[in-house]
PDB file of N, CA and C in Angstrom:
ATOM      1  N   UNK A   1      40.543 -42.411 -41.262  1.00  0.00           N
ATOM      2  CA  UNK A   1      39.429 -42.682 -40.386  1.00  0.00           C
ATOM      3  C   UNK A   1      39.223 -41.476 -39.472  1.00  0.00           C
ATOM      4  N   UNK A   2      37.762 -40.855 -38.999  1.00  0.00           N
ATOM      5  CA  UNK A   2      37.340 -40.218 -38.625  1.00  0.00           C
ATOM      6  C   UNK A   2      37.308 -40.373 -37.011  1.00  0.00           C
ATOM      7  N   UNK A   3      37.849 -40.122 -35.780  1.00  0.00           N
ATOM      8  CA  UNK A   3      37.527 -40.295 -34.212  1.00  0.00           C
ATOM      9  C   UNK A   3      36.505 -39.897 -33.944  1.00  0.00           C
ATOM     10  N   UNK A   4      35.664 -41.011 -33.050  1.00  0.00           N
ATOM     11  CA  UNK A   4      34.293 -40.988 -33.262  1.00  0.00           C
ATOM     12  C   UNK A   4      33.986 -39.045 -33.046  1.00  0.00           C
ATOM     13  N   UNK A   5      34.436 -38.823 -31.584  1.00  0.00           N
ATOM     14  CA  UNK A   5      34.102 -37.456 -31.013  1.00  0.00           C
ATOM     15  C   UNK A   5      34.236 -36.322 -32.196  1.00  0.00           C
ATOM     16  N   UNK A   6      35.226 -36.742 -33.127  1.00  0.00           N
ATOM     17  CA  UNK A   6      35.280 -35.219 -34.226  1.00  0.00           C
ATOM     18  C   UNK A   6      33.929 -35.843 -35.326  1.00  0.00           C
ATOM     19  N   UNK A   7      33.844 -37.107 -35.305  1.00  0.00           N
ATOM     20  CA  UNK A   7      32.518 -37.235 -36.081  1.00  0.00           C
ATOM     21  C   UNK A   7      31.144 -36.588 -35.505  1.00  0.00           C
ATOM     22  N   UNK A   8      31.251 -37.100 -34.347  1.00  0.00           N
ATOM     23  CA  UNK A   8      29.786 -36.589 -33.921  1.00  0.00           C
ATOM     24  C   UNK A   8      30.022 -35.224 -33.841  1.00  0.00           C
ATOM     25  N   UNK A   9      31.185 -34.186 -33.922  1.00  0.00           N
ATOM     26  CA  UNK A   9      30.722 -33.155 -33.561  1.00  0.00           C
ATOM     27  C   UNK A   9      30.262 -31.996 -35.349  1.00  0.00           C
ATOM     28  N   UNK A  10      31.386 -32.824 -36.155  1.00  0.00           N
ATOM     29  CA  UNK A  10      30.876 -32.867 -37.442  1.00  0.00           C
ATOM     30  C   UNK A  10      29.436 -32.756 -37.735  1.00  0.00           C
ATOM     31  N   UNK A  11      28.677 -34.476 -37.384  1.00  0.00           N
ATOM     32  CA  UNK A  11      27.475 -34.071 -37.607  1.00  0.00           C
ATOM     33  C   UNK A  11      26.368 -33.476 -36.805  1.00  0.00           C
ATOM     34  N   UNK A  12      26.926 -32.943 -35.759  1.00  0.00           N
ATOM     35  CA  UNK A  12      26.483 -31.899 -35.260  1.00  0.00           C
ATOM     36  C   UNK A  12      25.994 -31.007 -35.451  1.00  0.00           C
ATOM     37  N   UNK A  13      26.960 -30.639 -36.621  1.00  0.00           N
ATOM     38  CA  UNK A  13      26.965 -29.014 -37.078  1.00  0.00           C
ATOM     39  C   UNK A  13      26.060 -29.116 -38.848  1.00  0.00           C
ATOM     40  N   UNK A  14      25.974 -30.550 -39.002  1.00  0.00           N
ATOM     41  CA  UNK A  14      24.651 -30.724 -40.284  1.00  0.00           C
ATOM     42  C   UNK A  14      22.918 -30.482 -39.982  1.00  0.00           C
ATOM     43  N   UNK A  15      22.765 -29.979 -40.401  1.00  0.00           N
ATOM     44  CA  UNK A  15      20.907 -29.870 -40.720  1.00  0.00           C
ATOM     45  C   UNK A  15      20.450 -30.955 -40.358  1.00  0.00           C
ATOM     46  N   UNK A  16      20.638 -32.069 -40.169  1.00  0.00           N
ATOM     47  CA  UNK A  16      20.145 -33.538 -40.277  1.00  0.00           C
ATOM     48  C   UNK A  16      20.234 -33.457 -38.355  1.00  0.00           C
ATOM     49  N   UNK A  17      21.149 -33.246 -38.435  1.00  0.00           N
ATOM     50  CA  UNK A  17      21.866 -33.588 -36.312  1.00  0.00           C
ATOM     51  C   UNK A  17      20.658 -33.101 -35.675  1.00  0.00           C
ATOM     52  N   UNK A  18      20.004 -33.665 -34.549  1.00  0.00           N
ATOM     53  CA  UNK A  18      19.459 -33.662 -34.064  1.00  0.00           C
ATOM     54  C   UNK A  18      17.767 -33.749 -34.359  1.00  0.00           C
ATOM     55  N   UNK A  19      17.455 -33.842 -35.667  1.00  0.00           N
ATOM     56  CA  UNK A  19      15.882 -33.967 -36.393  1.00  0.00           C
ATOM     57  C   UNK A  19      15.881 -34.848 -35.841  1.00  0.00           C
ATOM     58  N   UNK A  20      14.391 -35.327 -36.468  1.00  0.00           N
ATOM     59  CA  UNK A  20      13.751 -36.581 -36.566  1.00  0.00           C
ATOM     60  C   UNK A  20      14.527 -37.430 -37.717  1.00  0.00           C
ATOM     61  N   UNK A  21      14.917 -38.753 -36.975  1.00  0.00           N
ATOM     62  CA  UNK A  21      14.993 -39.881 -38.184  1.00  0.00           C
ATOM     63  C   UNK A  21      13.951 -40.748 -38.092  1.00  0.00           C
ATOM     64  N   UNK A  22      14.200 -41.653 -39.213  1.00  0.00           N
ATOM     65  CA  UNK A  22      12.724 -42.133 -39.623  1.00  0.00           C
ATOM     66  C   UNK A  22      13.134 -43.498 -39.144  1.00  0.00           C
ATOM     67  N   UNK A  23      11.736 -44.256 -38.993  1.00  0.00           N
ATOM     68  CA  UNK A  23      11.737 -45.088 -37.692  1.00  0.00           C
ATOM     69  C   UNK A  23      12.490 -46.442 -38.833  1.00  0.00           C
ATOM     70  N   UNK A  24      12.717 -46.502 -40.042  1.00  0.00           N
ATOM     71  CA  UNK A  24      13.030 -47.279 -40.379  1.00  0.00           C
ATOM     72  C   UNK A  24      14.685 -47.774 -40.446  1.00  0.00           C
ATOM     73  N   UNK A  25      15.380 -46.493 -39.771  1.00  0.00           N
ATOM     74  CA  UNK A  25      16.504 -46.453 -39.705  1.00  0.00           C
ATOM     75  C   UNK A  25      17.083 -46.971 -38.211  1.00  0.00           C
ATOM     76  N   UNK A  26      17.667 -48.127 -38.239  1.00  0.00           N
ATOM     77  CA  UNK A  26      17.654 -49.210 -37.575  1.00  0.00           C
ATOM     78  C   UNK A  26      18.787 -49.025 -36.553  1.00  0.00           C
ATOM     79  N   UNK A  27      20.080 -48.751 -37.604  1.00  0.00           N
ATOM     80  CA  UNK A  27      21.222 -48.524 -37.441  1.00  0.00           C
ATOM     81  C   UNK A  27      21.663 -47.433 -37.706  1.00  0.00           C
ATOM     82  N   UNK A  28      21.501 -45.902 -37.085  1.00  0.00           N
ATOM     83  CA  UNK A  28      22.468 -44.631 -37.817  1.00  0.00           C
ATOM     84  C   UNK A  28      23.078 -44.284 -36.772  1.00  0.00           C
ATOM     85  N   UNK A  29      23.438 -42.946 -36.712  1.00  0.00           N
ATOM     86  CA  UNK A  29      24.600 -41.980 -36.348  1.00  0.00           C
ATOM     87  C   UNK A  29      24.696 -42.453 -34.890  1.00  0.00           C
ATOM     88  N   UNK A  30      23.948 -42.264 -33.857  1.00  0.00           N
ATOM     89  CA  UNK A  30      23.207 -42.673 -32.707  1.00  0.00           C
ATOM     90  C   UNK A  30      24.461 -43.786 -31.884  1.00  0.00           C
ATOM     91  N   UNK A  31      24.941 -44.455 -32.796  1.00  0.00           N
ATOM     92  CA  UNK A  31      25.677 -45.854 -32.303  1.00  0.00           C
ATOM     93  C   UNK A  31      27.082 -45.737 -32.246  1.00  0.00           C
ATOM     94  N   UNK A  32      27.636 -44.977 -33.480  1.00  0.00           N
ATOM     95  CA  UNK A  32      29.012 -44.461 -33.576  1.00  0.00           C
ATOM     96  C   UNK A  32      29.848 -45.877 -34.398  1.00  0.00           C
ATOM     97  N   UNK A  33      28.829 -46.481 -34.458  1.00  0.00           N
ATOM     98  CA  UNK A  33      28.821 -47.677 -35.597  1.00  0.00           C
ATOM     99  C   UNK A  33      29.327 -47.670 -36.913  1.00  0.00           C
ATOM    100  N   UNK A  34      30.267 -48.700 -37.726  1.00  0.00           N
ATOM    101  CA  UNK A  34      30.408 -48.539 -38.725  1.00  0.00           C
ATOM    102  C   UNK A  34      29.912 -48.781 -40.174  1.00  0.00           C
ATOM    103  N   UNK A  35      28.720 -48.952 -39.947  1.00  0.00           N
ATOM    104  CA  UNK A  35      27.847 -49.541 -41.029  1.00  0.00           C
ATOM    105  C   UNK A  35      26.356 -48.671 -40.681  1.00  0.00           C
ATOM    106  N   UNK A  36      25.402 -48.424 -41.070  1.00  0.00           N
ATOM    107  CA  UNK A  36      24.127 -48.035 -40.981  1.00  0.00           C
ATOM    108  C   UNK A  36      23.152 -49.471 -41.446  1.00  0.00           C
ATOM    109  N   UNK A  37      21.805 -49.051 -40.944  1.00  0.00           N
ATOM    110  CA  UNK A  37      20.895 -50.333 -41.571  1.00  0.00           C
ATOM    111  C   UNK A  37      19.634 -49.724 -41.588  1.00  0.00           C
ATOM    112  N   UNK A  38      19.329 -49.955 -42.658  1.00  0.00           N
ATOM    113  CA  UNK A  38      18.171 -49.339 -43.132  1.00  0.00           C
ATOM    114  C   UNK A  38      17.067 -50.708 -43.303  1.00  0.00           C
ATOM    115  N   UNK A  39      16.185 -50.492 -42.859  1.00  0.00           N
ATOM    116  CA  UNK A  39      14.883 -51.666 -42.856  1.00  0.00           C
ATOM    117  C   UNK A  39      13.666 -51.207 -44.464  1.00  0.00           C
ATOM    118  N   UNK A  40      13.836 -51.790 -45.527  1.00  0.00           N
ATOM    119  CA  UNK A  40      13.281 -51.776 -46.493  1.00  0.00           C
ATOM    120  C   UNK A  40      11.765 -52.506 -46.336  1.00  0.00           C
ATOM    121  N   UNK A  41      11.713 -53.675 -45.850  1.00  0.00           N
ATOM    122  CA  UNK A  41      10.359 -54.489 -45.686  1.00  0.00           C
ATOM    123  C   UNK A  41      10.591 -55.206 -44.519  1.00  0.00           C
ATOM    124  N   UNK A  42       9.382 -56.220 -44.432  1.00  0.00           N
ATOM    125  CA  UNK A  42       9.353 -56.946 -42.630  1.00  0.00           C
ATOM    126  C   UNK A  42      10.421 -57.137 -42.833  1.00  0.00           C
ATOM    127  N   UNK A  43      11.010 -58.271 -43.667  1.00  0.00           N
ATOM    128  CA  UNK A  43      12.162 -59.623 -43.597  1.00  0.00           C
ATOM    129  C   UNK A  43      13.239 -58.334 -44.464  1.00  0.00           C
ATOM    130  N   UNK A  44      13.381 -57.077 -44.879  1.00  0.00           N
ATOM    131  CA  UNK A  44      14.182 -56.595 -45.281  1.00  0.00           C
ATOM    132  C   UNK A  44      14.971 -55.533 -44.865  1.00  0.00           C
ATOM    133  N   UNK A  45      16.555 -55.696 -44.805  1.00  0.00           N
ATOM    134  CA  UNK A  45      16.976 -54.334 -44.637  1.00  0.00           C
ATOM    135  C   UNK A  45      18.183 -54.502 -44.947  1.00  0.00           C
ATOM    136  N   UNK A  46      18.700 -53.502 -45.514  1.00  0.00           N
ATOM    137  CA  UNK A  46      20.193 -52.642 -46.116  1.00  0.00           C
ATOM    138  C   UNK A  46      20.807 -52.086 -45.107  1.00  0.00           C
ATOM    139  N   UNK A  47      21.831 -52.924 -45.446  1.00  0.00           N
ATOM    140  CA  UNK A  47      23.429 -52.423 -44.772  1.00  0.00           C
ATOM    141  C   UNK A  47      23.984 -52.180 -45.539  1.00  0.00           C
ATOM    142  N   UNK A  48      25.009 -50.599 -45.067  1.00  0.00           N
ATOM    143  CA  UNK A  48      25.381 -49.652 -45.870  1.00  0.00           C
ATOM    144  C   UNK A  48      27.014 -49.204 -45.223  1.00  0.00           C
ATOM    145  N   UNK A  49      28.204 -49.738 -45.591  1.00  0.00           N
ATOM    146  CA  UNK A  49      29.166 -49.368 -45.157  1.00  0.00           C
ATOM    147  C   UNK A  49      30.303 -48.618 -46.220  1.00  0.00           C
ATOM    148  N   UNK A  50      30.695 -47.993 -45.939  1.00  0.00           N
ATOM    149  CA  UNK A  50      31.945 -47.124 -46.696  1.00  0.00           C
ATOM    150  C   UNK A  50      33.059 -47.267 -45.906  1.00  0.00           C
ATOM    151  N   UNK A  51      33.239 -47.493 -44.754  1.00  0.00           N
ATOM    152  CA  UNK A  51      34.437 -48.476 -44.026  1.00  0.00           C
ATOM    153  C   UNK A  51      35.463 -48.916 -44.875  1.00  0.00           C
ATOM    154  N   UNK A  52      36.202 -48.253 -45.354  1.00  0.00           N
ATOM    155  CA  UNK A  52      37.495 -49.798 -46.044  1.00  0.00           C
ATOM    156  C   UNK A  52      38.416 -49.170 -46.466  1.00  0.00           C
ATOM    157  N   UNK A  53      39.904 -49.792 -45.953  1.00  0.00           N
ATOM    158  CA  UNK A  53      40.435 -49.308 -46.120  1.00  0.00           C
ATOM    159  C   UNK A  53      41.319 -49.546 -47.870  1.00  0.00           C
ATOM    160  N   UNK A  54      41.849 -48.813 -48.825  1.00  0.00           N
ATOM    161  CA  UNK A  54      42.236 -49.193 -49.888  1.00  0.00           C
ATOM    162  C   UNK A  54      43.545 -50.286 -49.765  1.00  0.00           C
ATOM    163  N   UNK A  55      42.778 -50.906 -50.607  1.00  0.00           N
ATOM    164  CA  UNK A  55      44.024 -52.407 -50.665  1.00  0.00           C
ATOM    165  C   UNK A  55      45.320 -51.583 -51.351  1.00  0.00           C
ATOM    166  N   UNK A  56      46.192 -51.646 -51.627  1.00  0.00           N
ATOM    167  CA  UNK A  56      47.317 -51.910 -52.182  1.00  0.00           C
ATOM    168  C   UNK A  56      47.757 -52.684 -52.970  1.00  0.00           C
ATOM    169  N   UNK A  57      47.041 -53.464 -53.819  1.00  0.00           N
ATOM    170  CA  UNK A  57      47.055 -54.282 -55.367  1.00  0.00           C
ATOM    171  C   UNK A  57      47.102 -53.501 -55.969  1.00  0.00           C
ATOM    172  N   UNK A  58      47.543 -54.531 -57.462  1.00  0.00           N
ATOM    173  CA  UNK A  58      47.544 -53.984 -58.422  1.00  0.00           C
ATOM    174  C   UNK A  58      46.431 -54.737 -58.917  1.00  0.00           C
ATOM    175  N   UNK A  59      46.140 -55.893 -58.702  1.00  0.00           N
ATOM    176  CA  UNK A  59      45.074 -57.058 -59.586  1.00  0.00           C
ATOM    177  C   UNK A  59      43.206 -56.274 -58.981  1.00  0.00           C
ATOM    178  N   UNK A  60      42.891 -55.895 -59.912  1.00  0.00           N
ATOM    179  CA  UNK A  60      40.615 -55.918 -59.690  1.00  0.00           C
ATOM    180  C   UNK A  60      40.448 -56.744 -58.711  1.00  0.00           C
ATOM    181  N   UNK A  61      40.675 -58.113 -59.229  1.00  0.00           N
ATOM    182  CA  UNK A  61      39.789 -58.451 -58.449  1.00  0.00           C
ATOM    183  C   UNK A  61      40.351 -58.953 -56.677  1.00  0.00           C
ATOM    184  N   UNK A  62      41.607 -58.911 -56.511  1.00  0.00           N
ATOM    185  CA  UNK A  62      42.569 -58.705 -55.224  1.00  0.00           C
ATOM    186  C   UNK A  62      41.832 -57.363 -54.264  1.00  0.00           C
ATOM    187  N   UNK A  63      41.846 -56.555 -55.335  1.00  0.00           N
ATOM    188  CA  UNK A  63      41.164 -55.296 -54.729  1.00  0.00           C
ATOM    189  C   UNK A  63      39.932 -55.275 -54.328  1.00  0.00           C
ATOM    190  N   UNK A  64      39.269 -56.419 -55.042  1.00  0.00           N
ATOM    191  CA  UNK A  64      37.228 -56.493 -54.584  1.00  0.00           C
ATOM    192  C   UNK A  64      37.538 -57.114 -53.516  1.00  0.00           C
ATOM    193  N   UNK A  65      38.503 -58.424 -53.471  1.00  0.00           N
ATOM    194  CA  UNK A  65      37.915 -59.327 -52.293  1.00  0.00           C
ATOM    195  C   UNK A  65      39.040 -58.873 -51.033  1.00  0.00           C
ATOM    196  N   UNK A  66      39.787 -57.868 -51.141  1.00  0.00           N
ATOM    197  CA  UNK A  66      40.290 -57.116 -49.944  1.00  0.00           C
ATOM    198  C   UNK A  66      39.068 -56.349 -49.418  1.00  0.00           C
ATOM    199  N   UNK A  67      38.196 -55.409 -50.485  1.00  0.00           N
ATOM    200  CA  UNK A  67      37.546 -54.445 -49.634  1.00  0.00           C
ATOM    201  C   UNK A  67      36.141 -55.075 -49.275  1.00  0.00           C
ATOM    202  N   UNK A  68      36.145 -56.071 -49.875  1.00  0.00           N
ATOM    203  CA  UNK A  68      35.143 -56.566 -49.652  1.00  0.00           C
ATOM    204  C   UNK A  68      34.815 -57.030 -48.036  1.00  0.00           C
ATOM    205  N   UNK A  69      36.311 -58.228 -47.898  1.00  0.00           N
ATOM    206  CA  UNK A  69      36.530 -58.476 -46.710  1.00  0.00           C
ATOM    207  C   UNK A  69      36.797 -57.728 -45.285  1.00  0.00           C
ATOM    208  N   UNK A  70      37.086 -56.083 -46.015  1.00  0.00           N
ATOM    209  CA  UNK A  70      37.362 -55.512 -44.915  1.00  0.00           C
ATOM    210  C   UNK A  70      35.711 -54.575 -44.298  1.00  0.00           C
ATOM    211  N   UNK A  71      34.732 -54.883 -45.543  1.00  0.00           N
ATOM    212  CA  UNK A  71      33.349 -53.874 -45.589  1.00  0.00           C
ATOM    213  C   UNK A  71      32.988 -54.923 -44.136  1.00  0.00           C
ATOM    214  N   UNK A  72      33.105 -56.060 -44.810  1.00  0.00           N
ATOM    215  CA  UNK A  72      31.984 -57.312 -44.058  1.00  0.00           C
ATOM    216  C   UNK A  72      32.514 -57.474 -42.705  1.00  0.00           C
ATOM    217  N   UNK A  73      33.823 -57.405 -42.264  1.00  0.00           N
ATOM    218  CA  UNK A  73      34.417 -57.509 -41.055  1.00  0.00           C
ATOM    219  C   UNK A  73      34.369 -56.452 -40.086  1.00  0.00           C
ATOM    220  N   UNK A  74      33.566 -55.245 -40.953  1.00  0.00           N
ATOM    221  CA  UNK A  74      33.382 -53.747 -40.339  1.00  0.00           C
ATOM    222  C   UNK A  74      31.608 -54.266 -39.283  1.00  0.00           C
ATOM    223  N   UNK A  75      30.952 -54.891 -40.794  1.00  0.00           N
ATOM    224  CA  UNK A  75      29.456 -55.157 -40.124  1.00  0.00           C
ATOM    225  C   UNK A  75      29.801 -56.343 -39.009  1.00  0.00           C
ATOM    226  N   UNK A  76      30.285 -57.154 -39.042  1.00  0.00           N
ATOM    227  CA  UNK A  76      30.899 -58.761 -38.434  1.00  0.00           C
ATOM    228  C   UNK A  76      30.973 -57.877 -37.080  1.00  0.00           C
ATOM    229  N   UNK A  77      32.133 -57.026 -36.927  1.00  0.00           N
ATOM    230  CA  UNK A  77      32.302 -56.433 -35.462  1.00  0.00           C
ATOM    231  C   UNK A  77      31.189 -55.900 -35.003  1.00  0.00           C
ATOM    232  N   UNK A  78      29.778 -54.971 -35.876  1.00  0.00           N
ATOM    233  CA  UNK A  78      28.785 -54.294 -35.502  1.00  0.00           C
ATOM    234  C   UNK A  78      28.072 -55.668 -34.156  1.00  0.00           C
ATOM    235  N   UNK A  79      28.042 -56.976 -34.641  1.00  0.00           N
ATOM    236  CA  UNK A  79      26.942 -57.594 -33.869  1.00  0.00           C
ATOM    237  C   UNK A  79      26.373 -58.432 -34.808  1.00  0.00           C
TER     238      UNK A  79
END
């Protein structure tokens, strides 16, 4: 995991840091948040997390519903 301060200063130093984002981006960098949310239509929008930490199974599907649980508990804390 990344501390927020070496993240932001990371994307700092990207082409993207400091532009314009587009108004549909709900949830980005801005928050220090672990998920982003992107607004697709009125009633629509995408949440986007890479948050998780690797399970330690050996079993598929042990491994889906670990990271699964740990994606959703990342957005759960967002709000």
């Amino acid at each position: 995991k990344i501390a927020p301060a070496m993240l932001t200063e990371i994307l700092r130093r990207t082409a993207v840091a400091g532009g314009p984002m587009p108004p549909e981006l709900l949830v980005g960098t801005e928050t220090a948040d672990d998920a982003a949310v992107y607004q697709v239509s009125e009633d629509v929008a995408v949440v986007a997390t890479t948050d998780f930490f690797t399970p330690m199974v050996d079993d598929a599907f042990d491994f889906g519903r670990i990271a699964a649980t740990n994606a959703v508990s990342d957005v759960y804390a967002m709000g």
